[in-house]
PDB file of N, CA and C in Angstrom:
ATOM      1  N   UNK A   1      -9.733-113.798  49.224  1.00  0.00           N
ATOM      2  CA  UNK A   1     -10.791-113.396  50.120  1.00  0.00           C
ATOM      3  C   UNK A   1     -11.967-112.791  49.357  1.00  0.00           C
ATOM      4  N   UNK A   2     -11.683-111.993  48.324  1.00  0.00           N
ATOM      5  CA  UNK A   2     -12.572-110.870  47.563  1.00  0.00           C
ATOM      6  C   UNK A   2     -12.552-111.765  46.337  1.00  0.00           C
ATOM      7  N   UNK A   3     -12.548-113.186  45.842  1.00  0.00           N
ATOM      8  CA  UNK A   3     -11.947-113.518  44.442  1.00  0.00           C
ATOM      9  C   UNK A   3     -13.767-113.441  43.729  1.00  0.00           C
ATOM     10  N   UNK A   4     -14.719-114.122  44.550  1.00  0.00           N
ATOM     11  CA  UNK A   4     -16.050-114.268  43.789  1.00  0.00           C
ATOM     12  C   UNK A   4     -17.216-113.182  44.618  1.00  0.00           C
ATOM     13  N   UNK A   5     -16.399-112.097  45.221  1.00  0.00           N
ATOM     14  CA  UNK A   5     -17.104-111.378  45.205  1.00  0.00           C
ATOM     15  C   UNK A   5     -18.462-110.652  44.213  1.00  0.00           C
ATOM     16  N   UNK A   6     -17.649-109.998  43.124  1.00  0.00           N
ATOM     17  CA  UNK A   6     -18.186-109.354  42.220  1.00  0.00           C
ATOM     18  C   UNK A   6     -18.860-109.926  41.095  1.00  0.00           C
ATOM     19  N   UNK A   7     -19.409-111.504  41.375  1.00  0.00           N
ATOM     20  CA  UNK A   7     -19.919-112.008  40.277  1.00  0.00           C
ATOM     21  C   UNK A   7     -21.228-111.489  39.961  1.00  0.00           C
ATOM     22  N   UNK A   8     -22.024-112.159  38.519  1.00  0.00           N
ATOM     23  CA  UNK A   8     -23.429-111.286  38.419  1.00  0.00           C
ATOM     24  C   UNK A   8     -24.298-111.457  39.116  1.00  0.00           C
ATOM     25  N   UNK A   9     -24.442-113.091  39.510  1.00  0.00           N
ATOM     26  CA  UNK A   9     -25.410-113.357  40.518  1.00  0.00           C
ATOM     27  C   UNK A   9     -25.257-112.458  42.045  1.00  0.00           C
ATOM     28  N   UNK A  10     -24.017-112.107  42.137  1.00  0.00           N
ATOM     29  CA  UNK A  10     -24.139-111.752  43.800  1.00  0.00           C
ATOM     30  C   UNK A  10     -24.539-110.430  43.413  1.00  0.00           C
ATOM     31  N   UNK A  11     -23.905-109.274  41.969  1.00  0.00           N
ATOM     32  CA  UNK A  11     -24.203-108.043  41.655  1.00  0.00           C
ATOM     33  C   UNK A  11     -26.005-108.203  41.687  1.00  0.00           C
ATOM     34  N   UNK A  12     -26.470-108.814  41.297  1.00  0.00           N
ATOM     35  CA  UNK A  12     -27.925-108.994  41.504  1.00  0.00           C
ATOM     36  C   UNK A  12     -28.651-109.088  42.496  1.00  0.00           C
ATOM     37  N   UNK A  13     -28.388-109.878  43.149  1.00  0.00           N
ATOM     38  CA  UNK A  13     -28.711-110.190  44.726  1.00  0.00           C
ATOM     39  C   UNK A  13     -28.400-108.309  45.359  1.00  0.00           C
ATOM     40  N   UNK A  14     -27.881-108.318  45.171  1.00  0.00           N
ATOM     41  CA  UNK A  14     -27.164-106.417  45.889  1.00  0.00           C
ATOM     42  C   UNK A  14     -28.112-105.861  45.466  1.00  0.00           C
ATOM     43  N   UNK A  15     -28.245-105.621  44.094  1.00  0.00           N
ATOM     44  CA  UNK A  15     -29.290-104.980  43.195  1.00  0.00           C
ATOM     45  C   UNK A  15     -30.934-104.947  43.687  1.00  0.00           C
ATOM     46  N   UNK A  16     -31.203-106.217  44.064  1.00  0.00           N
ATOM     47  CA  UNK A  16     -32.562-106.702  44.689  1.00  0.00           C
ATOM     48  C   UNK A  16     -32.394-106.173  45.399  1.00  0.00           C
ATOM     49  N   UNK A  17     -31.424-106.383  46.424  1.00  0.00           N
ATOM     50  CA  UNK A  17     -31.788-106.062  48.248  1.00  0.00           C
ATOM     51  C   UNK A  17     -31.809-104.746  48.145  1.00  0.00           C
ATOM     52  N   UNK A  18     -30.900-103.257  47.332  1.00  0.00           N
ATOM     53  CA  UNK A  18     -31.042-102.307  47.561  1.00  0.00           C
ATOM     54  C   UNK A  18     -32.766-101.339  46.349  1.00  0.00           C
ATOM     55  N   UNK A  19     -33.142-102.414  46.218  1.00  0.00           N
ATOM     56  CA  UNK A  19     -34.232-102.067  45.997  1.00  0.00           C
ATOM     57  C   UNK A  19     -35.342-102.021  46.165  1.00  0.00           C
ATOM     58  N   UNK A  20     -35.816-103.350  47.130  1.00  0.00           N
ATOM     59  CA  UNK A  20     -36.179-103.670  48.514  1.00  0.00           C
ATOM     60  C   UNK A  20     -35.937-102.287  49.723  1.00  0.00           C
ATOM     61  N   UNK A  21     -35.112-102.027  49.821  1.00  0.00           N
ATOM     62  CA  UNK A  21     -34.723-101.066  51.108  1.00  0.00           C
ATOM     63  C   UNK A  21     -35.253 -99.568  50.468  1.00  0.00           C
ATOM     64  N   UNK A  22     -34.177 -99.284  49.275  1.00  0.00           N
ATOM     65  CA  UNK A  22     -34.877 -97.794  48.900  1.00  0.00           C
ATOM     66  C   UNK A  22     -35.756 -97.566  48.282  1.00  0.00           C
ATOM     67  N   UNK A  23     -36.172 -98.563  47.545  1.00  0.00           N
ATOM     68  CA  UNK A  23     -38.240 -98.567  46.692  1.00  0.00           C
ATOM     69  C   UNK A  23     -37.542 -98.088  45.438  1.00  0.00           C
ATOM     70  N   UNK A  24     -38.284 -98.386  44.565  1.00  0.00           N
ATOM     71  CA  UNK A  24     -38.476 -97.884  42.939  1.00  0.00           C
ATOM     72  C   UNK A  24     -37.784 -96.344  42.743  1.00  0.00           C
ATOM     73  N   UNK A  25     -38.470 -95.556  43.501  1.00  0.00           N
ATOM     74  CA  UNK A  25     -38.670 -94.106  43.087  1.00  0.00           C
ATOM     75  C   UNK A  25     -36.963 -93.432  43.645  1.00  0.00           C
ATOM     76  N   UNK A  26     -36.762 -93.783  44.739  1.00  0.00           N
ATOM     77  CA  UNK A  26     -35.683 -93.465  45.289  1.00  0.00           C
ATOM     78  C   UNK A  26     -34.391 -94.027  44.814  1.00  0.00           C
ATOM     79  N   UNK A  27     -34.158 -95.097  44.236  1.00  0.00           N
ATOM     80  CA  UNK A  27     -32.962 -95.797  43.850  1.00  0.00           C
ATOM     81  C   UNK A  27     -32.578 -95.339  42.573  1.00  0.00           C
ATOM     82  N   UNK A  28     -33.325 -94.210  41.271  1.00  0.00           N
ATOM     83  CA  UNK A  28     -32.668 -93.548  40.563  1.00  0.00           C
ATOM     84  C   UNK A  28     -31.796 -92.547  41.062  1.00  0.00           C
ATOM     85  N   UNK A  29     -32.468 -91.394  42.442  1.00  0.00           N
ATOM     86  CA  UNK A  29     -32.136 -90.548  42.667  1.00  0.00           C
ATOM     87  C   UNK A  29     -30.783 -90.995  43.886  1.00  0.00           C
ATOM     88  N   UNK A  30     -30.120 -92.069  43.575  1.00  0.00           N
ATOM     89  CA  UNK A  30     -29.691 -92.343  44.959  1.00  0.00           C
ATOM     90  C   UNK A  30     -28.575 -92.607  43.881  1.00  0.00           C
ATOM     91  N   UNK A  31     -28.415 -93.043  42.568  1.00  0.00           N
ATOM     92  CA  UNK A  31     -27.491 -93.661  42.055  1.00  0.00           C
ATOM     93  C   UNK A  31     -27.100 -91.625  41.064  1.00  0.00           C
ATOM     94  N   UNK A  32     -28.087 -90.934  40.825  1.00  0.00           N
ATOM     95  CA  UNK A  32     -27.524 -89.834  40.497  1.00  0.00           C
ATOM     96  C   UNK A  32     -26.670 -89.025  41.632  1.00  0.00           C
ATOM     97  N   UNK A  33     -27.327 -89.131  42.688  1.00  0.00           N
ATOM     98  CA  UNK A  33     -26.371 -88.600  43.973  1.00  0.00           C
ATOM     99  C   UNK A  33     -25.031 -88.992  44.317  1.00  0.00           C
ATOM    100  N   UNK A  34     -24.553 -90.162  43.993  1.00  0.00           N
ATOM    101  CA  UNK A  34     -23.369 -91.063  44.318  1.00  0.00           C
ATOM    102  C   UNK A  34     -22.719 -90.556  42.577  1.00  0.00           C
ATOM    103  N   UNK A  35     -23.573 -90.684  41.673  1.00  0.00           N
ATOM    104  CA  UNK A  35     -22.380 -89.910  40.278  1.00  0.00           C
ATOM    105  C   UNK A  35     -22.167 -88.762  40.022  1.00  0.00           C
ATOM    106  N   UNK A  36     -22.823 -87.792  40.760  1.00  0.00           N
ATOM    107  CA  UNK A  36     -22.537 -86.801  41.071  1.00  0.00           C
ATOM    108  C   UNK A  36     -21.749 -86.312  42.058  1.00  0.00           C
ATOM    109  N   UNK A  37     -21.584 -86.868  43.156  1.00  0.00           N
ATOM    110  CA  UNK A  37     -20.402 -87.011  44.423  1.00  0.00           C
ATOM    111  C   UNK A  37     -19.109 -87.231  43.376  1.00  0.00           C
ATOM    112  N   UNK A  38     -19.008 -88.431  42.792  1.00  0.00           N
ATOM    113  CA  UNK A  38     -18.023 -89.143  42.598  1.00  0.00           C
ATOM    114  C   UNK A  38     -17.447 -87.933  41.001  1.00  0.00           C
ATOM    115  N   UNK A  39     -18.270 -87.450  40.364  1.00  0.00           N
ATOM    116  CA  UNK A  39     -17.639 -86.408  39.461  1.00  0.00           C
ATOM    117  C   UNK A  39     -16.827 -84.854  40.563  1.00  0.00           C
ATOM    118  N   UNK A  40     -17.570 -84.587  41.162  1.00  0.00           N
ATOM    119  CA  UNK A  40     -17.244 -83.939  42.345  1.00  0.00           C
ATOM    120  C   UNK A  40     -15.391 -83.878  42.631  1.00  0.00           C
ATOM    121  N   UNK A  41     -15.689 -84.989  43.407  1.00  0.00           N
ATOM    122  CA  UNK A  41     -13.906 -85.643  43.893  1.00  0.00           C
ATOM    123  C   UNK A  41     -13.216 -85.710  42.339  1.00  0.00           C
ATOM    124  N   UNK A  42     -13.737 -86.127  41.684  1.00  0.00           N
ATOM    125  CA  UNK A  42     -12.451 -86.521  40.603  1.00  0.00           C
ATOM    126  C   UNK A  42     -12.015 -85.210  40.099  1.00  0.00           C
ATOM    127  N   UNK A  43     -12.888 -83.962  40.070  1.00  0.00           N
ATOM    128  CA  UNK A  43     -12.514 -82.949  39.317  1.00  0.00           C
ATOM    129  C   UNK A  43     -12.098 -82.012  40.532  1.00  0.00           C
ATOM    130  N   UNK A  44     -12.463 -82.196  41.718  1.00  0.00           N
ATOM    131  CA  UNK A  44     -11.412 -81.670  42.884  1.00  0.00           C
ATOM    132  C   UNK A  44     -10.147 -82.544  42.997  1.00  0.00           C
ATOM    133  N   UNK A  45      -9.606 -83.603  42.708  1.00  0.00           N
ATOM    134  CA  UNK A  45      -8.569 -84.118  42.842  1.00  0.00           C
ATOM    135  C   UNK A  45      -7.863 -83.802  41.529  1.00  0.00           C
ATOM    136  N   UNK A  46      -8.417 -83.548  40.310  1.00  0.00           N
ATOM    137  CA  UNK A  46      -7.726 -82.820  39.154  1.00  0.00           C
ATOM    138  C   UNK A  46      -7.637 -81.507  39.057  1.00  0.00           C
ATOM    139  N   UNK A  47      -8.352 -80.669  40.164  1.00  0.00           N
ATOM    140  CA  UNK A  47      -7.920 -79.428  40.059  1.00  0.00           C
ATOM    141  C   UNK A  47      -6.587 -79.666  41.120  1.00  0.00           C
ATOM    142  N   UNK A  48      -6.335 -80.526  42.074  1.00  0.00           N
ATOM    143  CA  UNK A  48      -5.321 -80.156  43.110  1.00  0.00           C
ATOM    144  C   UNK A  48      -4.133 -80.480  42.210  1.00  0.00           C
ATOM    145  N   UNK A  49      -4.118 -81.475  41.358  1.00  0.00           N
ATOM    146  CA  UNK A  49      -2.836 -82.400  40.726  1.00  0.00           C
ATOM    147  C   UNK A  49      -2.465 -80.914  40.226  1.00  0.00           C
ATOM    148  N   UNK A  50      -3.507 -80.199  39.034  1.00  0.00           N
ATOM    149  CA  UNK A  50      -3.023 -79.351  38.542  1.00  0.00           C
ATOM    150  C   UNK A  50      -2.332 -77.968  38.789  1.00  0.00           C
ATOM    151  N   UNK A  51      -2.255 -77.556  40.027  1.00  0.00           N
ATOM    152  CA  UNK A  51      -1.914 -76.422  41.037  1.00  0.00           C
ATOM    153  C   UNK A  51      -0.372 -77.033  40.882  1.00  0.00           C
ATOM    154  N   UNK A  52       0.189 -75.649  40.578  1.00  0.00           N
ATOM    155  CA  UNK A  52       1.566 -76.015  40.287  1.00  0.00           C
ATOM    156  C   UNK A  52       3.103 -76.608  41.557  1.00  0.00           C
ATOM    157  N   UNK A  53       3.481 -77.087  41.373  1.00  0.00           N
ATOM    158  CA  UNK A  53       4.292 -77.915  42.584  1.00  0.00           C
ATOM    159  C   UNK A  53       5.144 -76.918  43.434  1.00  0.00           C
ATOM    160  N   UNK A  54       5.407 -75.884  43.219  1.00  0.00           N
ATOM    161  CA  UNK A  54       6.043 -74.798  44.132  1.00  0.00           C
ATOM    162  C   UNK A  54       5.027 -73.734  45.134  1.00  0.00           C
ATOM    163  N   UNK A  55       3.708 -74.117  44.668  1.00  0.00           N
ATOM    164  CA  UNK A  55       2.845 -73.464  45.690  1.00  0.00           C
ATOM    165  C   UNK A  55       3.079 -73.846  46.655  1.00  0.00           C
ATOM    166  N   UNK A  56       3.038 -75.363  46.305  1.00  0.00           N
ATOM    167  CA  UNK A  56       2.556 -76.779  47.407  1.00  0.00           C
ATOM    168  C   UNK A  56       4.272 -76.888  48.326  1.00  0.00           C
ATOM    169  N   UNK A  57       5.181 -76.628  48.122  1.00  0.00           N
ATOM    170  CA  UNK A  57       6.318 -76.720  48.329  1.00  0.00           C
ATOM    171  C   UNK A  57       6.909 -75.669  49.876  1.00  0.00           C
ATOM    172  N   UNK A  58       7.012 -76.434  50.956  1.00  0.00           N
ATOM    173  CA  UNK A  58       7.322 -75.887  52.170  1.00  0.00           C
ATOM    174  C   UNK A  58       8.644 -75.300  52.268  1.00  0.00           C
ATOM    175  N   UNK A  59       9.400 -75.615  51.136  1.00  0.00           N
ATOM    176  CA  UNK A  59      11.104 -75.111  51.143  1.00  0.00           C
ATOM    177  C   UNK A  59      11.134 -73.755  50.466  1.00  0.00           C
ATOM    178  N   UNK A  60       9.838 -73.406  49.654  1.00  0.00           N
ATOM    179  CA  UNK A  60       9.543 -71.973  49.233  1.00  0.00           C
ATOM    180  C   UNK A  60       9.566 -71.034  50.382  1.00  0.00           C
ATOM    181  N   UNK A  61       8.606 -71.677  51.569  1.00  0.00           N
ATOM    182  CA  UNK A  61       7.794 -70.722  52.363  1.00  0.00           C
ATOM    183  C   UNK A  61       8.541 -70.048  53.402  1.00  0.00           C
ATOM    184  N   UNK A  62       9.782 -70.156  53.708  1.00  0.00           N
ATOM    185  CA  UNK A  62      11.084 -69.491  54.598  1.00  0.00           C
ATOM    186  C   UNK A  62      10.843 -70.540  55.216  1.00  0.00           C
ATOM    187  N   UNK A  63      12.051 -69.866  56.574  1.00  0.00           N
ATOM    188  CA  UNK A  63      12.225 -70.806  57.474  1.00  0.00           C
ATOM    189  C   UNK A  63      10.936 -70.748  58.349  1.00  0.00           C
ATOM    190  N   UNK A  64      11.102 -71.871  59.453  1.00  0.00           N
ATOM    191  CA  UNK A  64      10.265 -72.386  60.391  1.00  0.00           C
ATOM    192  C   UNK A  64      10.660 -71.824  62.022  1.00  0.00           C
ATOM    193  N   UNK A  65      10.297 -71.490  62.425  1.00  0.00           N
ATOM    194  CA  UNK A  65      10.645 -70.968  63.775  1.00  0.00           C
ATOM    195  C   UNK A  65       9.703 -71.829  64.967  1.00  0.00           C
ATOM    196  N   UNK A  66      10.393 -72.894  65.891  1.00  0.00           N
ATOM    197  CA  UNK A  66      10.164 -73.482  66.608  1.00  0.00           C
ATOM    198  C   UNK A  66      10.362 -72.855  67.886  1.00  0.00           C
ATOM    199  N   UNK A  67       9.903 -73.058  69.054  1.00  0.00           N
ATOM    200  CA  UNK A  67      10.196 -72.344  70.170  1.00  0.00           C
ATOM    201  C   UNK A  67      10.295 -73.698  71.274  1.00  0.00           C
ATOM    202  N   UNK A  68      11.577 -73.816  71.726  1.00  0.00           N
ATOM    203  CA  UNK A  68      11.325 -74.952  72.602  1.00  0.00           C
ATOM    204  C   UNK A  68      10.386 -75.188  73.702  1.00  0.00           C
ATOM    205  N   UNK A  69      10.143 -76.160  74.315  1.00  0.00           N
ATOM    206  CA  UNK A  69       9.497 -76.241  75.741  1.00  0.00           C
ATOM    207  C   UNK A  69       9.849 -75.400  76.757  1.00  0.00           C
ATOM    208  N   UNK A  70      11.069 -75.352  76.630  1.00  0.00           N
ATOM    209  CA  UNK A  70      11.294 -74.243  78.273  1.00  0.00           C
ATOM    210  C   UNK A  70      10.761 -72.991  77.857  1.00  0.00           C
ATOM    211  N   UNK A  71      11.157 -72.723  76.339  1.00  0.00           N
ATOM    212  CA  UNK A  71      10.495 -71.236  76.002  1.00  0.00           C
ATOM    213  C   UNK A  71       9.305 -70.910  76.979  1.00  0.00           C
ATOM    214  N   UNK A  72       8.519 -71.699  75.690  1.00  0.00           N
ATOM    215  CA  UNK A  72       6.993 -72.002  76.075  1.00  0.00           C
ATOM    216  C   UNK A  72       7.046 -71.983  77.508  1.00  0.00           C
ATOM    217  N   UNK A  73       7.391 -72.653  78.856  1.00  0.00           N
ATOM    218  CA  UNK A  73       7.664 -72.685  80.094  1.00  0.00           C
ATOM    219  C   UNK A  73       7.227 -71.382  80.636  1.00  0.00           C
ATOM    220  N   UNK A  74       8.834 -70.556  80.412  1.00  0.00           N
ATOM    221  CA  UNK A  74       9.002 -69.052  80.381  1.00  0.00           C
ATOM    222  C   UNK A  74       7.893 -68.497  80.711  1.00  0.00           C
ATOM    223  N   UNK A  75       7.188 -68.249  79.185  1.00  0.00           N
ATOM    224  CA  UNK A  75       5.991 -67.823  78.794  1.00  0.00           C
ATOM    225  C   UNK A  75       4.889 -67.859  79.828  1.00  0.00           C
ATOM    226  N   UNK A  76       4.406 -68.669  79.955  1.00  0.00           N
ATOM    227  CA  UNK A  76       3.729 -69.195  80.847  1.00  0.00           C
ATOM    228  C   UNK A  76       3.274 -68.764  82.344  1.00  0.00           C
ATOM    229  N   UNK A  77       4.670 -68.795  82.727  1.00  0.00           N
ATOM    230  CA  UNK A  77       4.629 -68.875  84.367  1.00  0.00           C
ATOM    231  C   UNK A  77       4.625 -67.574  84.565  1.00  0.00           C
TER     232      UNK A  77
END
């Protein structure tokens, strides 16, 4: 489905049209905004990896206390 997507001619054609739409002046500041997003996420997704696995771990945190429906009911009325 995706096999000749990414060729140069079509990367070009993309290239044109989004330069056409955002003009000269704007399409530097549009491609620093998107590598700057994208450093963003990668170094928030490497700070999460790095947070140690027993923070993240629900079998640390005690038990869970559920209250059934009728509880809740009870409560209520």
């Amino acid at each position: 489905m995706f096999e000749g997507l990414f060729q140069p001619t079509h990367l070009l054609v993309i290239f044109g049209i989004a330069l056409l739409v955002f003009g000269p002046k704007k399409l530097p500041e549009l491609g620093k905004g998107i590598g700057e997003g994208i450093r963003g996420f990668k170094s928030a997704i490497k700070a999460e990896e790095d947070k140690p696995a027993t923070a993240m771990s629900p079998a640390n945190s005690g038990p869970v206390h559920q209250k059934h429906s009728s509880e809740v009911e009870k409560r209520t009325s």
